[in-house]
C-alpha atoms as a PDB file:
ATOM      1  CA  UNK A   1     109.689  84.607  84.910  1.00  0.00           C
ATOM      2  CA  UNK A   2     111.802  82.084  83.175  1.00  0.00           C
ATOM      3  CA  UNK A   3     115.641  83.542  83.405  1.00  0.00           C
ATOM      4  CA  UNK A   4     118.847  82.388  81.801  1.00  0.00           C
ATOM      5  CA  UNK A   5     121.409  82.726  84.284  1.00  0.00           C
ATOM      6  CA  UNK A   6     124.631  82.314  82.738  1.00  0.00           C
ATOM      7  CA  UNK A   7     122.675  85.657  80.431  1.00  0.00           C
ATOM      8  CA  UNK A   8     122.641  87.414  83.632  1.00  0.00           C
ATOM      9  CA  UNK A   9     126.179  86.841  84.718  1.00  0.00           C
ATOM     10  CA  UNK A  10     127.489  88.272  81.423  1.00  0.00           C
ATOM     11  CA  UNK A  11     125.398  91.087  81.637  1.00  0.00           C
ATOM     12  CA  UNK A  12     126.499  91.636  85.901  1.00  0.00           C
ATOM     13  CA  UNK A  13     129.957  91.114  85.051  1.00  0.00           C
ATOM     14  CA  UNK A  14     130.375  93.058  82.105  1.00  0.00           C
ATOM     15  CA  UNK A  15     128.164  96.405  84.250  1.00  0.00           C
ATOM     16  CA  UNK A  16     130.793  95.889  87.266  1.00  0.00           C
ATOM     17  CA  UNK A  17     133.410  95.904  84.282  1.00  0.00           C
ATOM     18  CA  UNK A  18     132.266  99.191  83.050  1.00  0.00           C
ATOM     19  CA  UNK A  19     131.566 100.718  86.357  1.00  0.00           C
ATOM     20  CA  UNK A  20     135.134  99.990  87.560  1.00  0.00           C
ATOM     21  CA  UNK A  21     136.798 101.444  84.447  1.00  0.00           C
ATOM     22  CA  UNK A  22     134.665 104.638  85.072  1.00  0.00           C
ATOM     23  CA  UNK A  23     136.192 104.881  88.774  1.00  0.00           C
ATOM     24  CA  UNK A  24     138.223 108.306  89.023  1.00  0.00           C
ATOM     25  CA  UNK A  25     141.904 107.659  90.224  1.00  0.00           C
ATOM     26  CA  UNK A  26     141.385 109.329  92.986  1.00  0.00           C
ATOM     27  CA  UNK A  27     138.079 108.090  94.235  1.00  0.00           C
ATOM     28  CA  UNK A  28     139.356 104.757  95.351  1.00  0.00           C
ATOM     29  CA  UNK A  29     139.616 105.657  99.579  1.00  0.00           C
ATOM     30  CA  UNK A  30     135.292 107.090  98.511  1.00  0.00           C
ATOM     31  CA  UNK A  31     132.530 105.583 101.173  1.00  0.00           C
ATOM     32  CA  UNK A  32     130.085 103.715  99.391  1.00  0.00           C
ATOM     33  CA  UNK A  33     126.168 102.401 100.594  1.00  0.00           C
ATOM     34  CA  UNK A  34     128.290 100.046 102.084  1.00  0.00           C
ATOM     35  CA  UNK A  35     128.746 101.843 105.005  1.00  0.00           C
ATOM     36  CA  UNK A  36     131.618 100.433 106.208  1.00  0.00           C
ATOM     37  CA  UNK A  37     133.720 100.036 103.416  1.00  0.00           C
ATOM     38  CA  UNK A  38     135.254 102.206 100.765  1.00  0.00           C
ATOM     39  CA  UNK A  39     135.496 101.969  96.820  1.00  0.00           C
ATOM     40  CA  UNK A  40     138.351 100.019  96.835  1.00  0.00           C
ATOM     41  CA  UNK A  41     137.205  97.408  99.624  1.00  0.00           C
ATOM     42  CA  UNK A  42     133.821  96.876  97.486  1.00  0.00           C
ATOM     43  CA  UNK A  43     135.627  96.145  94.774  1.00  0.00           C
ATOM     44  CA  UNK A  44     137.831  93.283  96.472  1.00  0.00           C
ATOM     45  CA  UNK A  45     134.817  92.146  98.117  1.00  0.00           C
ATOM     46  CA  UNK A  46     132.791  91.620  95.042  1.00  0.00           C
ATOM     47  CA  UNK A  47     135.783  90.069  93.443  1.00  0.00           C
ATOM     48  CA  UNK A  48     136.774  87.480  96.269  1.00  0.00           C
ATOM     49  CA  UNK A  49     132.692  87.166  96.116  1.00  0.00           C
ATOM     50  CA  UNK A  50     133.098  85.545  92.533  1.00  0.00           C
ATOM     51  CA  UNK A  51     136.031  83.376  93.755  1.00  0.00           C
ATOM     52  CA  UNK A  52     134.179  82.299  96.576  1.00  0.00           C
ATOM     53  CA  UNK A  53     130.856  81.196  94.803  1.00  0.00           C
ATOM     54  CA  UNK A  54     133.055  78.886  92.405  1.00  0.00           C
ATOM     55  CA  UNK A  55     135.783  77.226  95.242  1.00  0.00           C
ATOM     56  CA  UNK A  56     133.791  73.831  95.199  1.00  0.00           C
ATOM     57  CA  UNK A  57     133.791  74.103  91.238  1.00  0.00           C
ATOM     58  CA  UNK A  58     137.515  75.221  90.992  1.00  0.00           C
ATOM     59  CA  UNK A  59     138.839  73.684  94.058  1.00  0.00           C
ATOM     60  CA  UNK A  60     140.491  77.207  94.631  1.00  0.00           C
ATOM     61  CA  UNK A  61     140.193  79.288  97.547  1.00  0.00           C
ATOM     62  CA  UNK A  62     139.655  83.017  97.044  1.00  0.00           C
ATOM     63  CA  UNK A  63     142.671  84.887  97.199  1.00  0.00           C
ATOM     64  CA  UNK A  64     141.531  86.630 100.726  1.00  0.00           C
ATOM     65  CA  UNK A  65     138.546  86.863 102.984  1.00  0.00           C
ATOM     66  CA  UNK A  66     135.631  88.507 101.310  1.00  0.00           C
ATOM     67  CA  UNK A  67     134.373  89.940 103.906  1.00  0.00           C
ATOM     68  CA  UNK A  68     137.275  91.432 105.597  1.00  0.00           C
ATOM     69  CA  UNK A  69     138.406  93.089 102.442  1.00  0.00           C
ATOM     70  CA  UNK A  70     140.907  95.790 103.184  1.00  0.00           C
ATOM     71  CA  UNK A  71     143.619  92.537 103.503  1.00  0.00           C
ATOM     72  CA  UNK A  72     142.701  91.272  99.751  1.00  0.00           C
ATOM     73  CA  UNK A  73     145.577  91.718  97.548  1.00  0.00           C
ATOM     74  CA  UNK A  74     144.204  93.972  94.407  1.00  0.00           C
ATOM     75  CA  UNK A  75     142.961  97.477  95.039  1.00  0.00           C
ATOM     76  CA  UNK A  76     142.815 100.536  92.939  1.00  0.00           C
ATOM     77  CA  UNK A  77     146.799  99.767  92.027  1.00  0.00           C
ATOM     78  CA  UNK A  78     147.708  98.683  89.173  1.00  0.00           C
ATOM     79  CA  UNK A  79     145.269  97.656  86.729  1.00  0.00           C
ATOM     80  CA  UNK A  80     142.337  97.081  88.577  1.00  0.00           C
ATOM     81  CA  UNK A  81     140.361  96.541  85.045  1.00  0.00           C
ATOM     82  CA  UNK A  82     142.964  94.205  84.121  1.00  0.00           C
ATOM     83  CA  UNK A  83     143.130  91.907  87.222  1.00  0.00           C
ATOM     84  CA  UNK A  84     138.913  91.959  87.148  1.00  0.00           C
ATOM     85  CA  UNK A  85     138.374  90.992  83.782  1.00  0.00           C
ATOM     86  CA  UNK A  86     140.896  88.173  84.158  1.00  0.00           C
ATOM     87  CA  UNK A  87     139.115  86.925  87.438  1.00  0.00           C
ATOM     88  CA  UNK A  88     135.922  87.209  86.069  1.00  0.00           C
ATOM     89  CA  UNK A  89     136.461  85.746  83.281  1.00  0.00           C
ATOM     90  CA  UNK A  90     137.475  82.900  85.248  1.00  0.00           C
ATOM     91  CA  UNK A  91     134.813  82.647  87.154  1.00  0.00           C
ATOM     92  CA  UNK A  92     132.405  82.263  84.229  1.00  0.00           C
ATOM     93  CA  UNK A  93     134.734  79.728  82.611  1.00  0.00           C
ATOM     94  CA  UNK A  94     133.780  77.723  86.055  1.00  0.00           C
ATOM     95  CA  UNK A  95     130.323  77.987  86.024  1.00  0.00           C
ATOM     96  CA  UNK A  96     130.497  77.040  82.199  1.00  0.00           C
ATOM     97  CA  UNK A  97     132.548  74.092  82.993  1.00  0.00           C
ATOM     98  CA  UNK A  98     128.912  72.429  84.878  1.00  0.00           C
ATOM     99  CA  UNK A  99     126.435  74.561  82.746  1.00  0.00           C
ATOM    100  CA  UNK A 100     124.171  71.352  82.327  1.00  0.00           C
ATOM    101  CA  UNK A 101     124.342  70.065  85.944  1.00  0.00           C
ATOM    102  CA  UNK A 102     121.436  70.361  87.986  1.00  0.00           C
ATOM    103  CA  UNK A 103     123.284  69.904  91.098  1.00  0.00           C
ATOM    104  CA  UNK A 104     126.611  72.076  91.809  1.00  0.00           C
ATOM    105  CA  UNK A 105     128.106  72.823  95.182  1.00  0.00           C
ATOM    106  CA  UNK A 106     128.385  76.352  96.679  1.00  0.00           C
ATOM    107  CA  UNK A 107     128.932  78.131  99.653  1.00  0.00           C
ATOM    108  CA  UNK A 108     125.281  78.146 100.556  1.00  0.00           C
ATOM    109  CA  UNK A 109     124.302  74.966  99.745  1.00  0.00           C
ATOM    110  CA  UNK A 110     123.981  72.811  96.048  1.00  0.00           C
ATOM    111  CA  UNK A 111     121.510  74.471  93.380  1.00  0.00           C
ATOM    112  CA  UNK A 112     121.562  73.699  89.527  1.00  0.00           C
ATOM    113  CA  UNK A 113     124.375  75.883  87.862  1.00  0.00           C
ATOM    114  CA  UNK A 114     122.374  78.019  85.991  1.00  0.00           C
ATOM    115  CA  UNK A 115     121.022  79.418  89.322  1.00  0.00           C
ATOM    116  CA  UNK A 116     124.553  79.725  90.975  1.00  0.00           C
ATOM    117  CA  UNK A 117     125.717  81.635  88.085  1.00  0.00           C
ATOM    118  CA  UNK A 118     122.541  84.190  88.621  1.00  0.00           C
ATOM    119  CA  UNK A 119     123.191  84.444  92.190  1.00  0.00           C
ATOM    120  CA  UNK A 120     127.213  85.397  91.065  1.00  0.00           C
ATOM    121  CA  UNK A 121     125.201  87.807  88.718  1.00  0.00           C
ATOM    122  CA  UNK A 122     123.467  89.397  91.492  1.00  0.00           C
ATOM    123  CA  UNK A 123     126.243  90.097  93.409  1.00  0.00           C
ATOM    124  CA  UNK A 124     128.397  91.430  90.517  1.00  0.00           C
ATOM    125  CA  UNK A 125     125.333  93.814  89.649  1.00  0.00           C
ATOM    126  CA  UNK A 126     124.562  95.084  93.115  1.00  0.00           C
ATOM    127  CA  UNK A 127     128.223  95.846  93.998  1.00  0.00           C
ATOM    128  CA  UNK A 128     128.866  97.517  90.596  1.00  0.00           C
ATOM    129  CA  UNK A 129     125.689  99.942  91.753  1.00  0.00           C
ATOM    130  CA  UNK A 130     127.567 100.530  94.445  1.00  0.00           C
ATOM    131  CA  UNK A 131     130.557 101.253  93.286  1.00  0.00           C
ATOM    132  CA  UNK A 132     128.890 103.864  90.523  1.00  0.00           C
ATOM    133  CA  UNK A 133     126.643 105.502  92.953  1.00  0.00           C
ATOM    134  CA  UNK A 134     129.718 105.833  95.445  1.00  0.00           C
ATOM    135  CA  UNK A 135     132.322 107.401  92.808  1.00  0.00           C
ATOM    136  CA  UNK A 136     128.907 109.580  91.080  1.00  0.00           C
ATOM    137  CA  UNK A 137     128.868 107.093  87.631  1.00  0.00           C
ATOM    138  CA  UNK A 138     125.560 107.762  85.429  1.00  0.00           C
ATOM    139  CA  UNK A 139     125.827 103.969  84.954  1.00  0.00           C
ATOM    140  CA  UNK A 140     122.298 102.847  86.476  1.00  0.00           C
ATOM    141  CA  UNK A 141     121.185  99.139  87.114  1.00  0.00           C
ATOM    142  CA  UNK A 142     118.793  98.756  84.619  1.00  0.00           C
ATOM    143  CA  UNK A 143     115.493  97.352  85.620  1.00  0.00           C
ATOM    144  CA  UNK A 144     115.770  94.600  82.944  1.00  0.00           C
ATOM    145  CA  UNK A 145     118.944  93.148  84.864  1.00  0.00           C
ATOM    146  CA  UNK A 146     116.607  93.806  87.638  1.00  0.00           C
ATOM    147  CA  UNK A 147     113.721  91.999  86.797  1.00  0.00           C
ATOM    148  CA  UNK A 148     116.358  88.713  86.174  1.00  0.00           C
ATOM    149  CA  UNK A 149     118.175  89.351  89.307  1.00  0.00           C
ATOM    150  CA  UNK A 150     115.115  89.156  91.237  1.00  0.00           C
ATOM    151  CA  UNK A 151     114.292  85.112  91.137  1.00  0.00           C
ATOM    152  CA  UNK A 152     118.163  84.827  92.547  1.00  0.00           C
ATOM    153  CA  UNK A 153     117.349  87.472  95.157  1.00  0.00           C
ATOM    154  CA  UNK A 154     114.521  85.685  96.538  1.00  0.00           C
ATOM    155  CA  UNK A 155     116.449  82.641  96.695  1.00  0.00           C
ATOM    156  CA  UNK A 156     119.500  83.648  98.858  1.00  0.00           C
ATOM    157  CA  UNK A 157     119.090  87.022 100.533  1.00  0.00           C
ATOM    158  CA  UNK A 158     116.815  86.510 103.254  1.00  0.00           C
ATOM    159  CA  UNK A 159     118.908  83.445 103.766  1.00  0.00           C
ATOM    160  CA  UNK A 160     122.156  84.965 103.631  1.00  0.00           C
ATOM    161  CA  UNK A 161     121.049  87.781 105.756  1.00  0.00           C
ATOM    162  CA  UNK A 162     119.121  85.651 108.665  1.00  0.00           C
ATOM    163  CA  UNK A 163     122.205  83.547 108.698  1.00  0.00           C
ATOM    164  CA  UNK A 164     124.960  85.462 108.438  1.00  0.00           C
ATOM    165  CA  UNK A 165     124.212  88.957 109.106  1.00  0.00           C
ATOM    166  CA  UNK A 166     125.174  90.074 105.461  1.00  0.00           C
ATOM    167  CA  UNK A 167     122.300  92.284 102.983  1.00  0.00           C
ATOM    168  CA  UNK A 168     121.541  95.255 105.236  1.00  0.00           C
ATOM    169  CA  UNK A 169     117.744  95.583 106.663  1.00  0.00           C
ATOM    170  CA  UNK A 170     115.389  96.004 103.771  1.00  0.00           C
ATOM    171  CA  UNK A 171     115.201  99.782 102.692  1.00  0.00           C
ATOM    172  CA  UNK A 172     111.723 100.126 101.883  1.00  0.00           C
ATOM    173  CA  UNK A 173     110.834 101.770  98.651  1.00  0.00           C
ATOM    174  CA  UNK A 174     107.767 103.555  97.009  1.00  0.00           C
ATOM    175  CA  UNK A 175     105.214 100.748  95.401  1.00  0.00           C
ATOM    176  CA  UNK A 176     105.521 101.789  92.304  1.00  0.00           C
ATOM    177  CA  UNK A 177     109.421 101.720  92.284  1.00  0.00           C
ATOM    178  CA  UNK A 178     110.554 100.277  89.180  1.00  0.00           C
ATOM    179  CA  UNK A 179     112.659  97.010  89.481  1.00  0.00           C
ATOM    180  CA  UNK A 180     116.075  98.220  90.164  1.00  0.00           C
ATOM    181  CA  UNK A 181     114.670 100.363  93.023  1.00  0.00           C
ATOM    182  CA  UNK A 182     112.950  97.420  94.650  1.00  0.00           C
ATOM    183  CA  UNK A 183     115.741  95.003  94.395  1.00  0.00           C
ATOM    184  CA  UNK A 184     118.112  97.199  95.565  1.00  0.00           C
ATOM    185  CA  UNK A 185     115.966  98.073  98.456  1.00  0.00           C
ATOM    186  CA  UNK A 186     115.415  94.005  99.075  1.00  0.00           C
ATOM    187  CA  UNK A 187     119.402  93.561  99.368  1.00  0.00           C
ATOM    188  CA  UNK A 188     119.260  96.308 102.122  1.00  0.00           C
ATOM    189  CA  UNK A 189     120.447  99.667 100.201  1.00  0.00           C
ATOM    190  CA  UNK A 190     118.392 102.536  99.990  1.00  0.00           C
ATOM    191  CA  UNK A 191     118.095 103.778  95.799  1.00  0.00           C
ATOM    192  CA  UNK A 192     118.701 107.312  96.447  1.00  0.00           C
ATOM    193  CA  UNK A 193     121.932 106.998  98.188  1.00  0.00           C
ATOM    194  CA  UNK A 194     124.471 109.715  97.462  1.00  0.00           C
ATOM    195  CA  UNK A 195     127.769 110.005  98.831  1.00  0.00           C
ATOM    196  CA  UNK A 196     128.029 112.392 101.700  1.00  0.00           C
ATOM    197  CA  UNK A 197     128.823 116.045 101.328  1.00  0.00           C
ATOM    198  CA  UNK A 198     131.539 117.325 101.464  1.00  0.00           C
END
């Protein structure tokens, strides 16, 4: 399946826009299927994630350590849909910037930049799920974003989880899951998570 990636990193970044508008005020401290971290923490992770992906485009270091998130400087204060949409749109300015080169440098290795923008895509989408399914949003990931996220998923996941420990152990789902449920399930996060009772 042929997939435009700078398609799919609209569409990602404009479903973690939504989801994060939806957020309650008071849901930011919520656990999310990432077990360790709450609503808030996701939410700095997957936006230090976009810085990261671009540094060797931009030349700009993320503004904190994605994956220690609880010391990254924007959190549910302020206007968290404010300070996004101006990253993100950033961050697609920089992939734009080399749309036509075949060879761009990331953090896990050079690829053509329509692929690094999908793999940005994939981690805007699967952190927005997170974020709705931790803070009870009817705001699915639709199996069409699905079906495009999965060449990028294929490409970096395994690697990114052999090599750095990141992507939980693959949740294994029904076979005749529809897309979403079996790429979630790749990147390690079981599709019927619910946040715990209270």
């Amino acid at each position: 399946m042929s997939v435009d990636g700078f398609a799919l990193l609209a569409g990602a970044h404009e479903y973690l826009l939504t989801v994060v508008r939806g957020v309650p005020a008071g849901a930011w401290g919520a656990p999310t299927p990432c077990s360790e971290w709450t609503v808030r923490q996701v939410l700095n992770h997957a936006r230090l994630d976009q810085q990261a992906l671009v540094m060797q485009i931009t030349e700009e270091a993320p503004a904190g350590d994605p994956f220690d998130p609880a010391d990254a400087p924007a959190d549910g204060g302020g206007d968290a849909v404010a300070e996004l949409a101006a990253l993100l749109e950033g961050a697609a300015k920089a992939w734009e910037s080399v749309r036509d080169a075949e060879s761009v440098p990331t953090p896990m290795g050079p690829m053509p930049a329509a692929a690094g923008a999908a793999v940005a895509a994939l981690d805007a989408a699967v952190h927005a799920w997170d974020i709705a399914r931790a803070t009870g949003q009817d705001v699915p990931l639709t199996d069409s974003l699905a079906e495009g996220l999965e060449s990028p998923a294929a490409r970096i996941v395994d690697f990114v989880r052999d090599n750095f420990g990141k992507f939980g152990p693959v949740v294994e789902v029904p076979a005749d899951s529809g897309p979403a449920a079996k790429l979630l399930g790749f990147t390690g996060r079981d599709p019927q998570w619910a946040p715990p009772a209270v």
